[in-house]
PDB file of N, CA and C in Angstrom:
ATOM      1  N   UNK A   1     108.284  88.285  88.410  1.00  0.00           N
ATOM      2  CA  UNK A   1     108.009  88.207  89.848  1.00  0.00           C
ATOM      3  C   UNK A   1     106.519  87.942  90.059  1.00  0.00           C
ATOM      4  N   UNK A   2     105.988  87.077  90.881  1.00  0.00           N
ATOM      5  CA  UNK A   2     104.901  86.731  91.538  1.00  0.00           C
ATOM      6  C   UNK A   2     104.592  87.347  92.735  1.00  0.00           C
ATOM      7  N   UNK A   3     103.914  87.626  93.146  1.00  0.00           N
ATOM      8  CA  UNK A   3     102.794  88.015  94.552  1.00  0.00           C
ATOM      9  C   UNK A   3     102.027  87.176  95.126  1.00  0.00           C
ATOM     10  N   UNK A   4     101.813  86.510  96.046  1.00  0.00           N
ATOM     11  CA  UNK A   4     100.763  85.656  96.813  1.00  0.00           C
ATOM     12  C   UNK A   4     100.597  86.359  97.847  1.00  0.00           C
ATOM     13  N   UNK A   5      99.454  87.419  97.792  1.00  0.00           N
ATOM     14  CA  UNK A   5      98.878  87.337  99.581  1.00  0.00           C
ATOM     15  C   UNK A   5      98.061  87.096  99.809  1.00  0.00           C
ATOM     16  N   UNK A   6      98.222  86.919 101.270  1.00  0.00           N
ATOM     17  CA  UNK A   6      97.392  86.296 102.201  1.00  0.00           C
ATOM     18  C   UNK A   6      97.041  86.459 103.348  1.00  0.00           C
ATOM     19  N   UNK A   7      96.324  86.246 104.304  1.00  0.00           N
ATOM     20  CA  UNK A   7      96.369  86.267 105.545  1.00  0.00           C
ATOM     21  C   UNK A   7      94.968  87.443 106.011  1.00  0.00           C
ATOM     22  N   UNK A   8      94.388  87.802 105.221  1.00  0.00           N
ATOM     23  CA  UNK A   8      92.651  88.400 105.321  1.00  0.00           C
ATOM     24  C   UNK A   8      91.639  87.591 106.051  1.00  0.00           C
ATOM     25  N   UNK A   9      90.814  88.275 106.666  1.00  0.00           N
ATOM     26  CA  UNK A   9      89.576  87.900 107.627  1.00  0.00           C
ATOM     27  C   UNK A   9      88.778  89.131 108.007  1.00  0.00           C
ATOM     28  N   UNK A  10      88.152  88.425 108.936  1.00  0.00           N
ATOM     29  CA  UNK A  10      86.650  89.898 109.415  1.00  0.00           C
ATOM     30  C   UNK A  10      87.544  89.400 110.705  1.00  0.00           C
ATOM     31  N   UNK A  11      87.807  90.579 111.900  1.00  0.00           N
ATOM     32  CA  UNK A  11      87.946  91.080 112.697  1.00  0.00           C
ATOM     33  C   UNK A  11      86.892  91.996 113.217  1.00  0.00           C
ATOM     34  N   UNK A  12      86.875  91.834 115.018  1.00  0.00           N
ATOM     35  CA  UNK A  12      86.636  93.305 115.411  1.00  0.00           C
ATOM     36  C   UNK A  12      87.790  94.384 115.590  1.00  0.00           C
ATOM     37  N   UNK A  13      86.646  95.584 115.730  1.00  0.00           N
ATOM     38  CA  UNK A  13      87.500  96.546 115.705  1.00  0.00           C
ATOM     39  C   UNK A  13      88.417  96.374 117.141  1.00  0.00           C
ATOM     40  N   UNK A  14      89.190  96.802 116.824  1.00  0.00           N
ATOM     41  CA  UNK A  14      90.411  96.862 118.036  1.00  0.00           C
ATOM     42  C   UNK A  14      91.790  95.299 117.936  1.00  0.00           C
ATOM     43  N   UNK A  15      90.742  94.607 117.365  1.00  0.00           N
ATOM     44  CA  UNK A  15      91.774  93.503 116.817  1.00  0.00           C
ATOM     45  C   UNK A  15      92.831  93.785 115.823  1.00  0.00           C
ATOM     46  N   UNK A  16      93.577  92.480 115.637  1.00  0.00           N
ATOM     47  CA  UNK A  16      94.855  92.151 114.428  1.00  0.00           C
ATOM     48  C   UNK A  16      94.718  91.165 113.492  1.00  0.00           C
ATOM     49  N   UNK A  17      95.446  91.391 112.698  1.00  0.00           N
ATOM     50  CA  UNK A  17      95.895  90.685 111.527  1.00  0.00           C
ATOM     51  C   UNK A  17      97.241  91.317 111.672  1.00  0.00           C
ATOM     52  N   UNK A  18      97.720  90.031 110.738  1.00  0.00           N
ATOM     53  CA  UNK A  18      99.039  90.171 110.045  1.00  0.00           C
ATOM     54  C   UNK A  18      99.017  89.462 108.617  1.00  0.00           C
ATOM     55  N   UNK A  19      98.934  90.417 107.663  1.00  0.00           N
ATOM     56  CA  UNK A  19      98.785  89.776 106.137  1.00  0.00           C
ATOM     57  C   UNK A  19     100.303  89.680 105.942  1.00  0.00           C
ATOM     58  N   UNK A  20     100.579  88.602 105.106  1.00  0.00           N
ATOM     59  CA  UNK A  20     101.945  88.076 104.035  1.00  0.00           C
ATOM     60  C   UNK A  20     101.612  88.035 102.528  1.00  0.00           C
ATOM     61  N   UNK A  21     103.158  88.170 102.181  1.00  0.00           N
ATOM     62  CA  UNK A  21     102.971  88.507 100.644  1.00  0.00           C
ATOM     63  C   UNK A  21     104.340  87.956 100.384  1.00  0.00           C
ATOM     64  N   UNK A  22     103.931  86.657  99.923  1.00  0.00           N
ATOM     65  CA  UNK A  22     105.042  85.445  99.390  1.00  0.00           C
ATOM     66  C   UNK A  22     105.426  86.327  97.807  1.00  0.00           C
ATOM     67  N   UNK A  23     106.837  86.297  97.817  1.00  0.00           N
ATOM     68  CA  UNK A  23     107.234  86.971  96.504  1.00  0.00           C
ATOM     69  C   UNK A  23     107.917  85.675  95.879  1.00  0.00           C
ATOM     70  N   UNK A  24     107.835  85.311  94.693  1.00  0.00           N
ATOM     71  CA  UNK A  24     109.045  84.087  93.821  1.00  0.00           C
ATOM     72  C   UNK A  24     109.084  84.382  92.565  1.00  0.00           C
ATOM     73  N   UNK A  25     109.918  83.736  91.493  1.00  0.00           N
ATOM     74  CA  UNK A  25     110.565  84.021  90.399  1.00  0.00           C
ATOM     75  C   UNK A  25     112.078  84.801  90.784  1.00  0.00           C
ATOM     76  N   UNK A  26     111.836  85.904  89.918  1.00  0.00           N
ATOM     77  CA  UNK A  26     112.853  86.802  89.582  1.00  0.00           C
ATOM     78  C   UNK A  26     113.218  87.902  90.846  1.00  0.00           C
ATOM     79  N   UNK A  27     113.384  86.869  92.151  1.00  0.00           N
ATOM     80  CA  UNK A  27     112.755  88.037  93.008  1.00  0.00           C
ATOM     81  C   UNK A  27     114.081  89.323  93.485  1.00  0.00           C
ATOM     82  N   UNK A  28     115.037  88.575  92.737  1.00  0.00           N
ATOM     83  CA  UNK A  28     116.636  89.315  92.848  1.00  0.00           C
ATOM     84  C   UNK A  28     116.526  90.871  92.138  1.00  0.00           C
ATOM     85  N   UNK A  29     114.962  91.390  91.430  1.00  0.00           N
ATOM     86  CA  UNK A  29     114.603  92.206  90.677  1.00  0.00           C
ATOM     87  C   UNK A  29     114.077  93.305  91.908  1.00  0.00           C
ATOM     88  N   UNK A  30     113.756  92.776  92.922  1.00  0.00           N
ATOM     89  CA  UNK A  30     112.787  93.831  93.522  1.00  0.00           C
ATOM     90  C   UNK A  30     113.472  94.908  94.211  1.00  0.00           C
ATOM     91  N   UNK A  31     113.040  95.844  93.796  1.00  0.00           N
ATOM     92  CA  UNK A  31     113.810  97.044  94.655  1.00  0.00           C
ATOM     93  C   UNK A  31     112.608  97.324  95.905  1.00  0.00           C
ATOM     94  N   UNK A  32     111.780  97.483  96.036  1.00  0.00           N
ATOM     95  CA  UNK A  32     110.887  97.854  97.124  1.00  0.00           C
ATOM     96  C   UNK A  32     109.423  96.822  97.095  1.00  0.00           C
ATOM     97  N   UNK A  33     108.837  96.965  98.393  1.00  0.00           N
ATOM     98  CA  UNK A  33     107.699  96.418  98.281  1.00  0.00           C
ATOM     99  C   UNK A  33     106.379  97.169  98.973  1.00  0.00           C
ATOM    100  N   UNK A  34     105.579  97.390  99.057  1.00  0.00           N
ATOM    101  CA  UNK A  34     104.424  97.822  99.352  1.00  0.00           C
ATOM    102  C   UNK A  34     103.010  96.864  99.118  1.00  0.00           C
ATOM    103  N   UNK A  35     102.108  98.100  99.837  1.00  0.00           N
ATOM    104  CA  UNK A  35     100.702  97.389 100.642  1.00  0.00           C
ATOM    105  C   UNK A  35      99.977  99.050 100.000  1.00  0.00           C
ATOM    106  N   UNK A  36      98.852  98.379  99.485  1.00  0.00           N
ATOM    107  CA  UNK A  36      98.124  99.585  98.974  1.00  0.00           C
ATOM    108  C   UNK A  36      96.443  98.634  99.400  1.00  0.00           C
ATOM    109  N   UNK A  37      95.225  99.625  99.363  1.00  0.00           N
ATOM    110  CA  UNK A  37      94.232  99.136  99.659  1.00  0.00           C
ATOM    111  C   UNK A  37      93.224 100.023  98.860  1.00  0.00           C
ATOM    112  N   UNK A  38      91.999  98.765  99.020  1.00  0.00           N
ATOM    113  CA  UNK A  38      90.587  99.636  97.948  1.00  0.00           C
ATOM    114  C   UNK A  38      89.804  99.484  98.812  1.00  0.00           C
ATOM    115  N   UNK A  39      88.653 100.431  99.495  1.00  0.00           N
ATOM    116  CA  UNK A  39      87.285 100.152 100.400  1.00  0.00           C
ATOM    117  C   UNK A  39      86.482  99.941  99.512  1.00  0.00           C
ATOM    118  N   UNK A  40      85.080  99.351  99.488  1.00  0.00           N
ATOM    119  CA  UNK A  40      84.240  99.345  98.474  1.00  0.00           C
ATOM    120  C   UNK A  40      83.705 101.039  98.035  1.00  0.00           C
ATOM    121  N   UNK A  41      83.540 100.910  96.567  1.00  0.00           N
ATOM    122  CA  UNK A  41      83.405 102.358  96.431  1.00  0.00           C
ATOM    123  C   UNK A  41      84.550 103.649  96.250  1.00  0.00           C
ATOM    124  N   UNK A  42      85.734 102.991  96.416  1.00  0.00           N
ATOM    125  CA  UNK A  42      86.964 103.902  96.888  1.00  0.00           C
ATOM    126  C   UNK A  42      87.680 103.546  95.794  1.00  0.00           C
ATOM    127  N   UNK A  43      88.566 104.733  95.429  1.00  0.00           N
ATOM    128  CA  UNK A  43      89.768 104.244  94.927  1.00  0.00           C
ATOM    129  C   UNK A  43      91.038 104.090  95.372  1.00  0.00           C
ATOM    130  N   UNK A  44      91.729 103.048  94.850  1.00  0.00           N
ATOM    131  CA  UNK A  44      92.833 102.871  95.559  1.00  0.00           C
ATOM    132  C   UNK A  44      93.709 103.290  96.205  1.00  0.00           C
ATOM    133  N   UNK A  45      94.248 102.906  97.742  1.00  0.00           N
ATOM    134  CA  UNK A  45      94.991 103.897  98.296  1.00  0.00           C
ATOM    135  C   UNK A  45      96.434 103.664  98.656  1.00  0.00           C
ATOM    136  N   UNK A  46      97.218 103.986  98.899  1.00  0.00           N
ATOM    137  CA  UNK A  46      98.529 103.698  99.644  1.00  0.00           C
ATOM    138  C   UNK A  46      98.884 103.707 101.279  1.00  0.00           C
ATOM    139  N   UNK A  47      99.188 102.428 101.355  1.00  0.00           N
ATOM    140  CA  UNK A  47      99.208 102.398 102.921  1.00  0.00           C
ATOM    141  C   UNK A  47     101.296 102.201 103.212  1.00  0.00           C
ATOM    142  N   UNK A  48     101.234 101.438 103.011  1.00  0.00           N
ATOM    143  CA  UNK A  48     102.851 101.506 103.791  1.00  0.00           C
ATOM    144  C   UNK A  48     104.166 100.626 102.117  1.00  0.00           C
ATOM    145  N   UNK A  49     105.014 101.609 102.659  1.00  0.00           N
ATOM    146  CA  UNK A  49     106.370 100.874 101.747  1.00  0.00           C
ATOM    147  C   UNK A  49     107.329 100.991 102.372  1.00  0.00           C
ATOM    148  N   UNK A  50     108.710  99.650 101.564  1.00  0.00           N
ATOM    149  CA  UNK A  50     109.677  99.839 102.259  1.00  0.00           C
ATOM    150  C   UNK A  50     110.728  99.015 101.158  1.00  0.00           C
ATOM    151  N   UNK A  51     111.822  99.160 101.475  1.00  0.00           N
ATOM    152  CA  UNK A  51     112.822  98.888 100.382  1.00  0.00           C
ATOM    153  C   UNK A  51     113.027  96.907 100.595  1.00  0.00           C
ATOM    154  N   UNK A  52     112.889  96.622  99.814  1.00  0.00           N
ATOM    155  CA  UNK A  52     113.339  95.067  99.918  1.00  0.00           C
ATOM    156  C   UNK A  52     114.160  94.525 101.651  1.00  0.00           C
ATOM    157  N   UNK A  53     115.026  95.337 100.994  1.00  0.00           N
ATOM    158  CA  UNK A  53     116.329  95.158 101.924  1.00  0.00           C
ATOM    159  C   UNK A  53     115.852  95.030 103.726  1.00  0.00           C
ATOM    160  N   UNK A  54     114.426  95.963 103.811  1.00  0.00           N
ATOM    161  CA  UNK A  54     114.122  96.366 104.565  1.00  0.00           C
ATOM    162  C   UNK A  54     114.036  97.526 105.480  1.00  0.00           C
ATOM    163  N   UNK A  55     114.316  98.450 104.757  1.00  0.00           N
ATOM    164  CA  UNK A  55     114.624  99.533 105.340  1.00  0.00           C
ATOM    165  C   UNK A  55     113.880 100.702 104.787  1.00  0.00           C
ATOM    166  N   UNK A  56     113.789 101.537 105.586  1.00  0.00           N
ATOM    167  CA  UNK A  56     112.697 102.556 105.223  1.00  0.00           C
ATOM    168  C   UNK A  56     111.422 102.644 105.206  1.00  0.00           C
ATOM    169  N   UNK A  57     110.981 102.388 106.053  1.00  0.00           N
ATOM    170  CA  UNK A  57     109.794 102.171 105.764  1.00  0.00           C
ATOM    171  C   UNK A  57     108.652 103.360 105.777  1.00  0.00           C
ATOM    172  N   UNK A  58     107.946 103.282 104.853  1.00  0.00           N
ATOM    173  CA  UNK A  58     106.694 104.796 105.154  1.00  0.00           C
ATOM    174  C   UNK A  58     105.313 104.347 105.471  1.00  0.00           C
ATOM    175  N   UNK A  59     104.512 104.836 106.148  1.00  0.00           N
ATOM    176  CA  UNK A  59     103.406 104.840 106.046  1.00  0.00           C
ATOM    177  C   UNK A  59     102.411 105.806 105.518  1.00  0.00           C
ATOM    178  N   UNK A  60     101.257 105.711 105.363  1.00  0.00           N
ATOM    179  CA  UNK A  60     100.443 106.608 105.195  1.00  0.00           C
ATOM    180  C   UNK A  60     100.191 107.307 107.060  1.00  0.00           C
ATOM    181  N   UNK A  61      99.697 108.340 106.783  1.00  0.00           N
ATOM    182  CA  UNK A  61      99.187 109.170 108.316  1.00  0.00           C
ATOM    183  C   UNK A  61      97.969 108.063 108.557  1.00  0.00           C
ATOM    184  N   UNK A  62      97.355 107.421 107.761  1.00  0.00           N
ATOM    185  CA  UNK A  62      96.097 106.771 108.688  1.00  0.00           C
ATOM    186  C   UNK A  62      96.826 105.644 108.970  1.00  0.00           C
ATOM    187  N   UNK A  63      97.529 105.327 108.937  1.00  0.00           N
ATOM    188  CA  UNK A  63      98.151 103.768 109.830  1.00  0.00           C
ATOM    189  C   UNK A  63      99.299 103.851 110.500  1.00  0.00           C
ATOM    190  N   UNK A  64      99.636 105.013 110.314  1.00  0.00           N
ATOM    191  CA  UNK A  64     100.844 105.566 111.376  1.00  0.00           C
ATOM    192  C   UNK A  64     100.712 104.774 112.927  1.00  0.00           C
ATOM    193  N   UNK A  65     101.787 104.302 113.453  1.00  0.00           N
ATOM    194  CA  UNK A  65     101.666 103.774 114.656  1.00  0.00           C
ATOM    195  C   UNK A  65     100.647 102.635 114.840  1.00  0.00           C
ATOM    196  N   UNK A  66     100.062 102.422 113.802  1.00  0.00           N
ATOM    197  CA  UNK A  66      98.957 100.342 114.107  1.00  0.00           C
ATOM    198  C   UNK A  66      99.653  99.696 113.312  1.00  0.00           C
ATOM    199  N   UNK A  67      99.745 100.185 112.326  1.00  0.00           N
ATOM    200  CA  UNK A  67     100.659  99.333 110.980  1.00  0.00           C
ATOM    201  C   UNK A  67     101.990  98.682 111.058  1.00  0.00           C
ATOM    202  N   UNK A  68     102.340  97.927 110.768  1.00  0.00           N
ATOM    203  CA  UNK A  68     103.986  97.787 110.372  1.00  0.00           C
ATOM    204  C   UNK A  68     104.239  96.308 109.719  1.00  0.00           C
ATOM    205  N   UNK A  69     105.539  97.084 108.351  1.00  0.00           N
ATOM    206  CA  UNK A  69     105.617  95.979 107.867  1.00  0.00           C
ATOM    207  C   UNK A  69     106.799  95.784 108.050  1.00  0.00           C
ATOM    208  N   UNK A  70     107.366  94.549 107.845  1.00  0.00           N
ATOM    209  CA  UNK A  70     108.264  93.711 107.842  1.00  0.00           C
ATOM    210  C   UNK A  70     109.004  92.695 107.241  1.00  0.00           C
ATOM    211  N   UNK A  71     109.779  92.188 106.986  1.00  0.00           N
ATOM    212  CA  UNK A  71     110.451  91.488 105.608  1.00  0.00           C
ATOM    213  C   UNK A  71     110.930  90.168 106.524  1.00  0.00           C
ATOM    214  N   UNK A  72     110.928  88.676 105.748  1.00  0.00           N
ATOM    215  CA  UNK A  72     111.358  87.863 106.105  1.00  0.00           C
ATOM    216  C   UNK A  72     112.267  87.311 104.820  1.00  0.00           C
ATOM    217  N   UNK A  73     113.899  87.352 105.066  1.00  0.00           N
ATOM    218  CA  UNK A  73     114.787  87.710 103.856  1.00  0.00           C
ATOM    219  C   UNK A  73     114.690  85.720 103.664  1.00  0.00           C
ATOM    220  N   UNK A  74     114.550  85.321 104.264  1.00  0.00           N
ATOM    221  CA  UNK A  74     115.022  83.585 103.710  1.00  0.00           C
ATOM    222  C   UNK A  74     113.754  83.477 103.051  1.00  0.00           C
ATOM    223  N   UNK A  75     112.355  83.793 103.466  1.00  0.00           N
ATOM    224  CA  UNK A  75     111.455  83.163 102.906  1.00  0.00           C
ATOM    225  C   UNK A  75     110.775  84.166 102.115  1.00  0.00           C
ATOM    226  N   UNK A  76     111.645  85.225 101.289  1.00  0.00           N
ATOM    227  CA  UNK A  76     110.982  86.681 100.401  1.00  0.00           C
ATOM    228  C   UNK A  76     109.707  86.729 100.865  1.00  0.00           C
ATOM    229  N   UNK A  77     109.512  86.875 101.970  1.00  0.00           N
ATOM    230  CA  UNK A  77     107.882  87.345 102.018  1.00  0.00           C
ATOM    231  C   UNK A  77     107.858  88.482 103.037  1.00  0.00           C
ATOM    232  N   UNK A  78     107.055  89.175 102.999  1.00  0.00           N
ATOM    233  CA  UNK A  78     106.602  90.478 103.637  1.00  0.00           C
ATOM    234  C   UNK A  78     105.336  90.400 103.967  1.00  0.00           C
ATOM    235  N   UNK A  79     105.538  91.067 105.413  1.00  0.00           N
ATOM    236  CA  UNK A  79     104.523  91.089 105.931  1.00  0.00           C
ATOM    237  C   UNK A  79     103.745  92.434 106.329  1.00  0.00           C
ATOM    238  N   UNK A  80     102.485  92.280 106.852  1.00  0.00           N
ATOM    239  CA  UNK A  80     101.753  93.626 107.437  1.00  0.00           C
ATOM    240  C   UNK A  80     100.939  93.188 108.491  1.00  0.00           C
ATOM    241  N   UNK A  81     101.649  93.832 109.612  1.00  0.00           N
ATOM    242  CA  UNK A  81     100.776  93.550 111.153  1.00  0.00           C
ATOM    243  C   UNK A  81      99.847  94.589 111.161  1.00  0.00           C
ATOM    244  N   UNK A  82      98.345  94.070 111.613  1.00  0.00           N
ATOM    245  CA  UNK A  82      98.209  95.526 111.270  1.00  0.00           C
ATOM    246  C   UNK A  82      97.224  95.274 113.002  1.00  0.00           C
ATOM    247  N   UNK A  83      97.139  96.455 113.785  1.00  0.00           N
ATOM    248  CA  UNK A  83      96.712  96.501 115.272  1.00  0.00           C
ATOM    249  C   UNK A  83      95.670  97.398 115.366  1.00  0.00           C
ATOM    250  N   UNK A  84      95.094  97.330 116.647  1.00  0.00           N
ATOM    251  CA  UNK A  84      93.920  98.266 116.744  1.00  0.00           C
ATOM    252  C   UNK A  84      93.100  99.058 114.938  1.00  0.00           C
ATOM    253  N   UNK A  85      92.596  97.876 114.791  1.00  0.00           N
ATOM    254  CA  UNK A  85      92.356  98.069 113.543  1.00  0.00           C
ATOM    255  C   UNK A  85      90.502  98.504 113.866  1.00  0.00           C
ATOM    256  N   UNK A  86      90.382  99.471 112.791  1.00  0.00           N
ATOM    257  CA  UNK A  86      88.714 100.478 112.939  1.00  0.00           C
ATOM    258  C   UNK A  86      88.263  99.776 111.691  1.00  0.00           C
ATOM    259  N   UNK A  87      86.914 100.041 111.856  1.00  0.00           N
ATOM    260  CA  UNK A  87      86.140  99.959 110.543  1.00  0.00           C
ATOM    261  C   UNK A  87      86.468 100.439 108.924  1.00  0.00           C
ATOM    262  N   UNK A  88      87.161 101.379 109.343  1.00  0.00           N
ATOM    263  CA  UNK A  88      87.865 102.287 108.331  1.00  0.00           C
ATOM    264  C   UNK A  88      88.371 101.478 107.298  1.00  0.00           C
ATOM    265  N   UNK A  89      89.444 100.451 108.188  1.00  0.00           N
ATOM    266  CA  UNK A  89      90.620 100.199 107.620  1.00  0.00           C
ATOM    267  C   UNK A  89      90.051  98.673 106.681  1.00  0.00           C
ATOM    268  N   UNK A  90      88.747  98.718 106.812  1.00  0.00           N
ATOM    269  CA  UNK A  90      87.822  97.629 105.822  1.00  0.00           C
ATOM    270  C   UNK A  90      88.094  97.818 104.136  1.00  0.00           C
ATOM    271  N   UNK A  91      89.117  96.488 103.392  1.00  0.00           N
ATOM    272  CA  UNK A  91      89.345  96.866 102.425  1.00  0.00           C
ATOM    273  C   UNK A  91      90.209  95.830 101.595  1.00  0.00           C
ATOM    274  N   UNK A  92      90.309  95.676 100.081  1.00  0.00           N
ATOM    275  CA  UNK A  92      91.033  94.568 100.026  1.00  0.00           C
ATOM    276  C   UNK A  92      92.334  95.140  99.959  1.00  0.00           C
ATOM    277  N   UNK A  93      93.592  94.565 100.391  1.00  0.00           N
ATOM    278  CA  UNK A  93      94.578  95.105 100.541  1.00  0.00           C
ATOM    279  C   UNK A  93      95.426  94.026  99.369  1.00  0.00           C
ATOM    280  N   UNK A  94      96.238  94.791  98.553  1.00  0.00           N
ATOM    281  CA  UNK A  94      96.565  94.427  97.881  1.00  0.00           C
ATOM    282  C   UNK A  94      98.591  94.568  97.736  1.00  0.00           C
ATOM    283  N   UNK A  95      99.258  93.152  98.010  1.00  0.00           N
ATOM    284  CA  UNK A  95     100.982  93.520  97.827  1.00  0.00           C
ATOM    285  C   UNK A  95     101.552  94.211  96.866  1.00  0.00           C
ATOM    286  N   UNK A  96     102.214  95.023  96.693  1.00  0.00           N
ATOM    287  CA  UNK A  96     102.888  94.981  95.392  1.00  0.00           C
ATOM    288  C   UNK A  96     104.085  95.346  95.967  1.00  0.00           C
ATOM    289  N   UNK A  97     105.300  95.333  94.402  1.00  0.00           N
ATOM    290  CA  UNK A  97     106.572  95.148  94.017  1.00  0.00           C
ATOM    291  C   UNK A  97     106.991  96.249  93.332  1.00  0.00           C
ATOM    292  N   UNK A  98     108.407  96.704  93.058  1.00  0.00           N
ATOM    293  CA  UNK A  98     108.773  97.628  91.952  1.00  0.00           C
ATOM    294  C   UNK A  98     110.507  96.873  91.915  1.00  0.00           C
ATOM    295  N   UNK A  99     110.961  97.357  90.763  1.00  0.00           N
ATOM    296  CA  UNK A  99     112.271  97.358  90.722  1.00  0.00           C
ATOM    297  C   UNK A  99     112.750  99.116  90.899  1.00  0.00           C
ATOM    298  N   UNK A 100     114.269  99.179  90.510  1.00  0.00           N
ATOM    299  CA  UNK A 100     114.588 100.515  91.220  1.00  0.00           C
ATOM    300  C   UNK A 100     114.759 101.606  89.886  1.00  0.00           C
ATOM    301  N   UNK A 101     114.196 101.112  88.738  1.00  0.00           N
ATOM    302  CA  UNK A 101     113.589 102.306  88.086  1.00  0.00           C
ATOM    303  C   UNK A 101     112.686 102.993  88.151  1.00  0.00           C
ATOM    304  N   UNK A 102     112.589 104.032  88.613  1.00  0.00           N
ATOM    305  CA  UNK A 102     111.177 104.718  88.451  1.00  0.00           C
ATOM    306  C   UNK A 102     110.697 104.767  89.885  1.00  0.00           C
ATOM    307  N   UNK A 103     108.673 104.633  90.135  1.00  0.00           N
ATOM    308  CA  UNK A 103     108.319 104.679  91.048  1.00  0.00           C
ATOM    309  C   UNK A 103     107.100 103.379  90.949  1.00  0.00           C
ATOM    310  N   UNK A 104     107.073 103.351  89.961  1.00  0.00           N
ATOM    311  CA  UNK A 104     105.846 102.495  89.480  1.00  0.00           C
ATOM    312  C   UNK A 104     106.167 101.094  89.991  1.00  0.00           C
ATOM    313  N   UNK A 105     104.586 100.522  90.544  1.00  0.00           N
ATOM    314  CA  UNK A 105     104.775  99.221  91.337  1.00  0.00           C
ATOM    315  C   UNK A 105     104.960  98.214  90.151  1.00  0.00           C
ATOM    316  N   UNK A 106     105.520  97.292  89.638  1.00  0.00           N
ATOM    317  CA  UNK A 106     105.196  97.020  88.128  1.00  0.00           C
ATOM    318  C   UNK A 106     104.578  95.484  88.668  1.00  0.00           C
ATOM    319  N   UNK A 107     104.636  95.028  89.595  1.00  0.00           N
ATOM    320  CA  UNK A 107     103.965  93.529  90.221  1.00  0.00           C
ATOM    321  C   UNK A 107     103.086  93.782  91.079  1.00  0.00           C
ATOM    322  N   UNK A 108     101.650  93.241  91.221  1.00  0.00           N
ATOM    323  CA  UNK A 108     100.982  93.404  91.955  1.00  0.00           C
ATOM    324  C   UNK A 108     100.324  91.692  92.400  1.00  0.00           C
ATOM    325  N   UNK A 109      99.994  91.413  93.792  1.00  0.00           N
ATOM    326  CA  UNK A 109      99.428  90.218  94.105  1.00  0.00           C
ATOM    327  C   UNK A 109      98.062  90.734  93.455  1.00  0.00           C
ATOM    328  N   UNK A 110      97.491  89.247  94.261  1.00  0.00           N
ATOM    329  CA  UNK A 110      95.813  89.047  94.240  1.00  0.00           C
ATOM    330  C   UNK A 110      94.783  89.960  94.810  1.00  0.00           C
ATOM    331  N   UNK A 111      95.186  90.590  96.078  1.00  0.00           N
ATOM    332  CA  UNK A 111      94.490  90.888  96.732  1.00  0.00           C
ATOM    333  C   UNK A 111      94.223  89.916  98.199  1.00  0.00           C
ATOM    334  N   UNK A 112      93.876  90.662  99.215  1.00  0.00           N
ATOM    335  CA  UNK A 112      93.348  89.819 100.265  1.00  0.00           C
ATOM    336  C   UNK A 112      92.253  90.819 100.834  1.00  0.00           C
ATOM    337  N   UNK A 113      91.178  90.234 101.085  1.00  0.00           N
ATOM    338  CA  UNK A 113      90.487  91.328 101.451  1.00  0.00           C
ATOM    339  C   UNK A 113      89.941  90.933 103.471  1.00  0.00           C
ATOM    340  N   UNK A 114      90.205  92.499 103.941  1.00  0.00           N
ATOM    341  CA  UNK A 114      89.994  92.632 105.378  1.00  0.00           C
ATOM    342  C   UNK A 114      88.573  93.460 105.611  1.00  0.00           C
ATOM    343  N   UNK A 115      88.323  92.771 106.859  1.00  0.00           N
ATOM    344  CA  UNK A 115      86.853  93.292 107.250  1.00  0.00           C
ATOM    345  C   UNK A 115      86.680  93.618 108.518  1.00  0.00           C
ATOM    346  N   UNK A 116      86.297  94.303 108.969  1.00  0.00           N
ATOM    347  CA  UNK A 116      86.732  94.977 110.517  1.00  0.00           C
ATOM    348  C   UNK A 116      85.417  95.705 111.008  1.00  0.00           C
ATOM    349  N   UNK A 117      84.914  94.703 111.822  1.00  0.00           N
ATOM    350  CA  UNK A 117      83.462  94.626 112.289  1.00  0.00           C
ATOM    351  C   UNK A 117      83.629  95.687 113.397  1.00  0.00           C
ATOM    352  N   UNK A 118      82.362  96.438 113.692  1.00  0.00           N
ATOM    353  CA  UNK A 118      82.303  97.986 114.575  1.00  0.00           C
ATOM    354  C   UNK A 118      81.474  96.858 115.941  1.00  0.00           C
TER     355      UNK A 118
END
């Protein structure tokens, strides 16, 4: 399985994005997908998951209610709207994948990195 995301920029605060995360290959493998992020200086964090299928979705408490992701089943890609976005949320955000062993993401994209001007 592959990862392509995309869809990063500098924003102000209070603005949006919506990042995508084109999945291909083996993508009949994926049991869930997720959005995790790094600030400079930080270590990596977990922001939102949800089952392929689309369902379930979690967030972390800091993106509770701005966040949300979403699945587009014809074109395997997933997305992350993300709203009233703070300085905080400055970071490269990175897709990943798992199948339904375990918990471990075992595919990860590139990265896209967001910037969210005060």
């Amino acid at each position: 399985v592959q990862l392509q995301a995309s869809g990063g920029g500098l924003v102000q605060a209070g603005g949006s994005l919506r990042l995508s995360c084109a999945a291909s290959g083996r993508t009949y493998g994926i049991y869930a997908v997720a959005w995790f992020r790094q600030a400079p200086g930080k270590e990596r964090e977990f922001v939102v998951s949800m089952s392929w299928s689309g369902r379930n979705p979690y967030y972390a408490d800091s993106v509770k209610g701005r966040f949300t992701i979403s699945r587009d089943n014809a074109e395997n890609t997933a997305y992350l709207q993300m709203n009233s976005l703070k300085p905080e949320d400055t970071a490269v955000y990175y897709c990943a994948a798992r199948n339904n062993v375990g918990r471990t993401y075992h595919w990860w994209g590139q990265g896209t990195l967001v910037t969210v001007s005060s």
